[in-house]
Protein backbone atom coordinates (compact mmCIF):
# COMPACT_ATOMS: atom_id res chain seq x y z
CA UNK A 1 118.41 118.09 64.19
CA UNK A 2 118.66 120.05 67.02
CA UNK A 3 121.09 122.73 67.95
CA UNK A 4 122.40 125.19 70.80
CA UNK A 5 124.46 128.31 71.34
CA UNK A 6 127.79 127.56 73.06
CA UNK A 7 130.25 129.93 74.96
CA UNK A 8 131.10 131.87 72.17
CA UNK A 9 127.01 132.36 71.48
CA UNK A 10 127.51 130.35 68.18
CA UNK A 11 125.34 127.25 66.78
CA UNK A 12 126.50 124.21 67.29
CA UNK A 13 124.70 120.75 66.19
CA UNK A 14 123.46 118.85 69.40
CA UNK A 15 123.95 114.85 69.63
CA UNK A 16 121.46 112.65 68.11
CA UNK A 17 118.86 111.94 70.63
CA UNK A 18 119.76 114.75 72.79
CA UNK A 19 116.83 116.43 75.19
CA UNK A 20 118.02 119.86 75.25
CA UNK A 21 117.98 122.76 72.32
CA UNK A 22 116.49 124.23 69.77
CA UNK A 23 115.02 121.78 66.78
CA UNK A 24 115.32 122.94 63.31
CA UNK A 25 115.01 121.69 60.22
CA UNK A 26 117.99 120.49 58.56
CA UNK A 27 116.77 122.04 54.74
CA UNK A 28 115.94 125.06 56.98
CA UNK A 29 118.54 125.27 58.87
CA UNK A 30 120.75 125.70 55.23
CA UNK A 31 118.65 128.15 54.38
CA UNK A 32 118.79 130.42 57.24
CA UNK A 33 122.70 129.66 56.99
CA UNK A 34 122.60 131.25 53.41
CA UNK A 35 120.48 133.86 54.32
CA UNK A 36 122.85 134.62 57.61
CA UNK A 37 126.02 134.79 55.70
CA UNK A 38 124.12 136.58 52.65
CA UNK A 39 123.10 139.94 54.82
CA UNK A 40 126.48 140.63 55.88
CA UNK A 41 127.24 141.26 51.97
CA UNK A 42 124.88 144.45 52.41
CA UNK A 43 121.53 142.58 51.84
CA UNK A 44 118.49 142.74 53.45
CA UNK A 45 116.71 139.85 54.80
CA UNK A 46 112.49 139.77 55.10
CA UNK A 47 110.66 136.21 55.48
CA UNK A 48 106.98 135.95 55.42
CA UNK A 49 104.84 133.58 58.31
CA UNK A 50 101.72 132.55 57.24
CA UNK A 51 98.65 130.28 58.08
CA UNK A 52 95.31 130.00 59.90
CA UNK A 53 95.20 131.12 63.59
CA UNK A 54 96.17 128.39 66.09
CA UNK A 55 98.93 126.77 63.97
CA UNK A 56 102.23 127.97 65.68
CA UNK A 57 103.38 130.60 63.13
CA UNK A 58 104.32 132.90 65.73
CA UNK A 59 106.17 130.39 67.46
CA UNK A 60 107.81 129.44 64.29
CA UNK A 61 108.66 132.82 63.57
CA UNK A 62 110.34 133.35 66.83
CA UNK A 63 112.19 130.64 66.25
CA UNK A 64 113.69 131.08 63.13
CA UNK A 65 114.44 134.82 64.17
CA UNK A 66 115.78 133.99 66.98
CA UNK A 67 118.38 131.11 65.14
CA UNK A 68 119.14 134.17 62.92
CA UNK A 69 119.69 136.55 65.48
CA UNK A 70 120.51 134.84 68.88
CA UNK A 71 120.46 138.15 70.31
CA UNK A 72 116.40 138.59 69.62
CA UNK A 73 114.69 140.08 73.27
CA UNK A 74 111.00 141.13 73.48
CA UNK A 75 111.51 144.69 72.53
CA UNK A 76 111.96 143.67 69.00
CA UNK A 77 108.98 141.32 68.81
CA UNK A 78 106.15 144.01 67.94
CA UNK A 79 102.72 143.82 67.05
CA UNK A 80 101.30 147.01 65.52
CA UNK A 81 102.69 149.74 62.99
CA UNK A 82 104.11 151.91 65.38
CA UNK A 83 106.05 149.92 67.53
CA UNK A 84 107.04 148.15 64.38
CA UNK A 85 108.89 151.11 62.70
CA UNK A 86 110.15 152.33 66.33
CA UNK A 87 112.42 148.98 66.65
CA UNK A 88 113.16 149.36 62.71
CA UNK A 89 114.93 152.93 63.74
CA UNK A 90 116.51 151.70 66.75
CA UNK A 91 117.75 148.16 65.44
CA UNK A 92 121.24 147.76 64.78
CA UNK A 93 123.02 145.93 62.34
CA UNK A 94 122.04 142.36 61.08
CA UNK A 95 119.79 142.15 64.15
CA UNK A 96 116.26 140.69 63.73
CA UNK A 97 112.86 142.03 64.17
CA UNK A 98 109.26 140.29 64.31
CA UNK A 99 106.57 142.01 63.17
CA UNK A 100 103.67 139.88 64.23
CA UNK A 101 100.08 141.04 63.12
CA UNK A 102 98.39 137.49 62.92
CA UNK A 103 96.97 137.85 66.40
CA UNK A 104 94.86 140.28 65.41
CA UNK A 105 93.45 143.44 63.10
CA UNK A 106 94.55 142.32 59.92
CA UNK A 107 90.75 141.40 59.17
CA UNK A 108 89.98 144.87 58.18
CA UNK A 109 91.41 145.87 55.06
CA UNK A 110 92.65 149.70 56.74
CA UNK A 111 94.44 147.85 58.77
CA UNK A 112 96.18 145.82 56.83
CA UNK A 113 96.72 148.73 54.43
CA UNK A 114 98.51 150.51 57.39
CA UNK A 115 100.46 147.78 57.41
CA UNK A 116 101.60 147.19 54.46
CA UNK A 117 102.43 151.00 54.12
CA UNK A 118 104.55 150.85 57.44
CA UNK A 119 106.61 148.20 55.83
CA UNK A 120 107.18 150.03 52.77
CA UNK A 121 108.06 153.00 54.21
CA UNK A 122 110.57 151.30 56.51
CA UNK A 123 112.14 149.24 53.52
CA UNK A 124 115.06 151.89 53.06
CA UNK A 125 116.16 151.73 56.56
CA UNK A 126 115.28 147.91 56.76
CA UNK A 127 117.93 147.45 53.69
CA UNK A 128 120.23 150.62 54.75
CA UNK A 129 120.83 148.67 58.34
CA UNK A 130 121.04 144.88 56.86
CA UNK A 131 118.07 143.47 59.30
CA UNK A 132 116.44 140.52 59.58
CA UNK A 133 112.51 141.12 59.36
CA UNK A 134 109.98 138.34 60.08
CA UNK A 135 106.31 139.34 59.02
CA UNK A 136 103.73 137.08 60.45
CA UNK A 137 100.49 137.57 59.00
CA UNK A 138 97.24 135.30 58.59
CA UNK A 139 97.97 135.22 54.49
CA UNK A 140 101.03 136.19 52.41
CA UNK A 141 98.42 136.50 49.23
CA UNK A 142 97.65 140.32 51.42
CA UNK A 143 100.87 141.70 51.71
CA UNK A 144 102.04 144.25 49.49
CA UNK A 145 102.60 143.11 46.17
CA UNK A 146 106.34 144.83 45.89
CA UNK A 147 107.34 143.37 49.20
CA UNK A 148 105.90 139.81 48.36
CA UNK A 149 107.53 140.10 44.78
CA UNK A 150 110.72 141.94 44.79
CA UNK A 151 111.68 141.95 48.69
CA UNK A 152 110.70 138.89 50.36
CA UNK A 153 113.26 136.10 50.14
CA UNK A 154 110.57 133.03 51.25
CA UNK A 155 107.37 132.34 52.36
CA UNK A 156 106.87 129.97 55.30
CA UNK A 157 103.21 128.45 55.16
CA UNK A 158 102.74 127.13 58.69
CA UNK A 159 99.76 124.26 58.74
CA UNK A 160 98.65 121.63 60.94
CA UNK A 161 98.51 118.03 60.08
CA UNK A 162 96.08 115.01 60.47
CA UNK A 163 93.47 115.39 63.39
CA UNK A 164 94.81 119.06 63.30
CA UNK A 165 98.07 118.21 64.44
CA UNK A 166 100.38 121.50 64.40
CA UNK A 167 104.06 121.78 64.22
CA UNK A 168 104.56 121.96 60.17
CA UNK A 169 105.31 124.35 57.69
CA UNK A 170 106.19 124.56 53.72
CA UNK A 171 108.95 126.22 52.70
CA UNK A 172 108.67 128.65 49.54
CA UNK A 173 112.02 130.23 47.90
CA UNK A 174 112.30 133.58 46.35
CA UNK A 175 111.12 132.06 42.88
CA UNK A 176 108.28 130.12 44.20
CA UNK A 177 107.18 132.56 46.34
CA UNK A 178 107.06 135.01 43.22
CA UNK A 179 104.90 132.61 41.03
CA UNK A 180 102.42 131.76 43.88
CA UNK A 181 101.53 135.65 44.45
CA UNK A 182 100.94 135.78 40.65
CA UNK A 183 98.89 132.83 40.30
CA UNK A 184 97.10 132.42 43.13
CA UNK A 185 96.57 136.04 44.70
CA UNK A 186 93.12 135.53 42.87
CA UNK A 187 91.67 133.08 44.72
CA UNK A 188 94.41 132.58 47.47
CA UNK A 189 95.29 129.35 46.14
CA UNK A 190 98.27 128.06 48.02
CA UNK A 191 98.14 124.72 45.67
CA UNK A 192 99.11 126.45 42.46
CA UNK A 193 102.91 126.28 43.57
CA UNK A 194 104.62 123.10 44.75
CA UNK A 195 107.14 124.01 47.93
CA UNK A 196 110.69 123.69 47.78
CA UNK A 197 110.40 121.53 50.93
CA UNK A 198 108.20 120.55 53.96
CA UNK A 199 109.54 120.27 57.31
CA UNK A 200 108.53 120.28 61.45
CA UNK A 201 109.31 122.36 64.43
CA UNK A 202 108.19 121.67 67.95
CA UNK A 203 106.28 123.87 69.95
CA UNK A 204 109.27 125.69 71.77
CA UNK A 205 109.23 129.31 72.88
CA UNK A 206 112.74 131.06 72.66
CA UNK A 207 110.92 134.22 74.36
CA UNK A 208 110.16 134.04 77.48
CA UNK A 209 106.36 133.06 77.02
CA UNK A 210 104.60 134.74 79.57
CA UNK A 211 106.26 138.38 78.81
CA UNK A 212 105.60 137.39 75.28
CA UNK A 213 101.61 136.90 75.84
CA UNK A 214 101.78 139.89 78.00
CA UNK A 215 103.01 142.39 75.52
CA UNK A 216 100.66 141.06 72.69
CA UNK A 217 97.80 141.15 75.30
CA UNK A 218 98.77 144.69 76.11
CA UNK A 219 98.57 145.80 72.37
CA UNK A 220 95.51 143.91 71.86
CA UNK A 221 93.78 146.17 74.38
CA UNK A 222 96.04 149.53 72.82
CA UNK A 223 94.17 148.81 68.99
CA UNK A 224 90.68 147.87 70.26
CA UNK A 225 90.72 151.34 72.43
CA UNK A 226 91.69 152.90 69.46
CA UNK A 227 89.24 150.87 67.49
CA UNK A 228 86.42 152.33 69.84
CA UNK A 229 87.96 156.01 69.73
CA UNK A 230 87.12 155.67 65.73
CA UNK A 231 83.60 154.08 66.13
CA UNK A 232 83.01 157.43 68.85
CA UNK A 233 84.40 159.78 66.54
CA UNK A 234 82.22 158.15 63.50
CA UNK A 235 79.16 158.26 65.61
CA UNK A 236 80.22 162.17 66.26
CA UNK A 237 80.33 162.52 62.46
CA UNK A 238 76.75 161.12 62.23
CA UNK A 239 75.40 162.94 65.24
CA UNK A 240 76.21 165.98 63.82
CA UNK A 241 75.39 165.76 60.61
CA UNK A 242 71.61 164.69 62.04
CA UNK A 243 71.78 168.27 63.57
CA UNK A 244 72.62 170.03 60.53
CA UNK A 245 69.35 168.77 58.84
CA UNK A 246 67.24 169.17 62.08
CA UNK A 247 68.10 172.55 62.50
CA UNK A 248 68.02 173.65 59.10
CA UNK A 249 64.62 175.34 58.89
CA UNK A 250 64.89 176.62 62.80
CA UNK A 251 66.20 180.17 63.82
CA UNK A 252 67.68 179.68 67.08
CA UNK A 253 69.47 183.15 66.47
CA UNK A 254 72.85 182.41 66.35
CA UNK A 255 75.31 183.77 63.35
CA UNK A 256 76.91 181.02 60.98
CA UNK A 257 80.36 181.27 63.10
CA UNK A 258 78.19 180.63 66.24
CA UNK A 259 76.69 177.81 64.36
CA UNK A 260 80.00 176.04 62.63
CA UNK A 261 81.67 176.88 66.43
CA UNK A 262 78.89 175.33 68.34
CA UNK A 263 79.44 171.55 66.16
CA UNK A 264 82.93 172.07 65.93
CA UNK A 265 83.04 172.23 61.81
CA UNK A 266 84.24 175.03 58.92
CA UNK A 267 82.22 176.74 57.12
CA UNK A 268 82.97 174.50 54.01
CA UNK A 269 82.34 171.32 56.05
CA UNK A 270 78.74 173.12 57.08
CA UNK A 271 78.21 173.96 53.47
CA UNK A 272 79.03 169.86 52.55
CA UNK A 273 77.00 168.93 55.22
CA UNK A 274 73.95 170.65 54.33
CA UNK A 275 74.57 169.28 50.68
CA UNK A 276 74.46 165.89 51.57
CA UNK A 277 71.66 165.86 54.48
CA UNK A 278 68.95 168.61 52.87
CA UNK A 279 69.89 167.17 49.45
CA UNK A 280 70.48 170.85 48.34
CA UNK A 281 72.33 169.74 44.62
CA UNK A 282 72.57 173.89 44.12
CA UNK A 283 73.43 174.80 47.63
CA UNK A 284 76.39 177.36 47.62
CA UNK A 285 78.22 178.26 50.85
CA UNK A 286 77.27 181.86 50.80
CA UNK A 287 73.93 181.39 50.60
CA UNK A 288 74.43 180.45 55.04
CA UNK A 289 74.73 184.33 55.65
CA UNK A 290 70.93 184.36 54.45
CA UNK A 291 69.91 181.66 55.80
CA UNK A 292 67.88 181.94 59.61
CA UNK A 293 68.68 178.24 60.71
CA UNK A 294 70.98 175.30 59.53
């Protein structure tokens, strides 16, 4: 079916056949119904988007957010932990956020740690505020197993069809979702739970698209400058570390201070270093005040 907002920004169902609006699902649609009159009863509400790059989940997402929360603007469409917690604190009540990290990062396991632990620690506030939250990540089997257990209330498993069609999802309820984690976390085995429904959505943005490629652009450049900063400051690490053993038989007749100031490290991190690069098992830290070199 389709639907649209009328004057009094409400929902209304569209005629059959109709060109304009918003298509939803009718199943769906009852479910984001319950789940809209639910959270005003002093619930939380978090859905989980997942599926293999390229499929729409995003778009998806977006959607359903935006049916739950017709108020739904770019600010609250975020892409990294930071921002993500921001719009948590500034959200009001019942309104929705999207927390969208399939574009990107989740590859790494720190990173998807870091998310995981922003959502955690925002869960208080998230329940304390009665918001809609809409995680879109590349697999629901690596989010946090409390959130995927206790606080999620479905999964949506966006997929593309024959000749890699996109435009469908299944839909997994609290229970199902619960018993899919457990069995197939393993060997992320979506198969081992039967959905409580399949459905379609059409590729329609309800965020202004170009604003909304901008903005993920912009924080795709954001983490990979910050992905280089930790590769430098790695490669800093090493560097110095190389120096340590280098220099360890040299006098170049500076003090241990001088030394430690000079590579920017504590005397215990000299000590460590010297451990693990001279391979120095009985090494002791006061032994650098009679030693000539590093």
């Amino acid at each position: 079916m389709k639907v649209a907002l009328n004057e009094k920004k409400e929902w209304v169902e569209l005629p059959k056949g109709s060109k304009e609006g918003l298509y939803i699902d009718g199943y769906h649609k009852q479910n984001l119904d319950v789940a809209r009159t639910i959270i005003k009863k002093d619930w939380d509400m978090i859905f989980v988007y997942d599926g293999y790059e390229g499929t729409g989940k995003s778009v998806k997402c977006m959607q359903d957010a935006f049916y739950c929360d017709p108020t739904l603007n770019i600010d609250r469409i975020v892409f990294n932990a930071d921002d993500f917690q921001k719009a948590v604190e500034k959200a009001s009540k019942y309104q929705a956020i999207v927390f969208d990290e399939a574009y990107g990062g989740l590859s790494s396991r720190g990173a998807m740690s870091t998310v995981n632990k922003s959502i955690t620690q925002m869960l208080t506030v998230i329940r304390a505020k009665n918001l809609f939250v809409f995680i879109v990540l590349p697999s629901f089997f690596d989010l946090d197993k409390y959130v995927a257990l206790w606080r999620g209330r479905a999964l949506i498993h966006v997929y593309t069809g024959d000749n890699f069609k996109r435009g469908f999802f299944e839909f997994y309820g609290k229970d199902r979702m619960k018993n899919m984690y457990v069995m197939g976390k393993k060997l992320y085995n979506y198969s081992c739970q039967k959905p409580n429904f399949r459905g379609a959505f059409t590729n329609t943005y309800v965020i202004d698209e170009a604003l909304y490629r901008e903005k993920k652009n912009a924080t795709s450049l954001d983490t990979g400058k910050q992905g280089t900063t930790l590769v430098h400051r790695k490669a800093v690490q090493s560097v110095r570390r190389d120096i340590v053993l280098s220099l360890r038989y040299k006098d170049i007749g500076l003090t241990v201070e001088q030394k430690a100031q000079i590579l920017d490290l504590t005397r215990q991190t000299l000590s460590r270093y010297m451990r693990e690069k001279a391979g120095v098992k009985d090494f002791k830290e006061e032994d650098l005040e009679n030693d000539t070199g590093i």
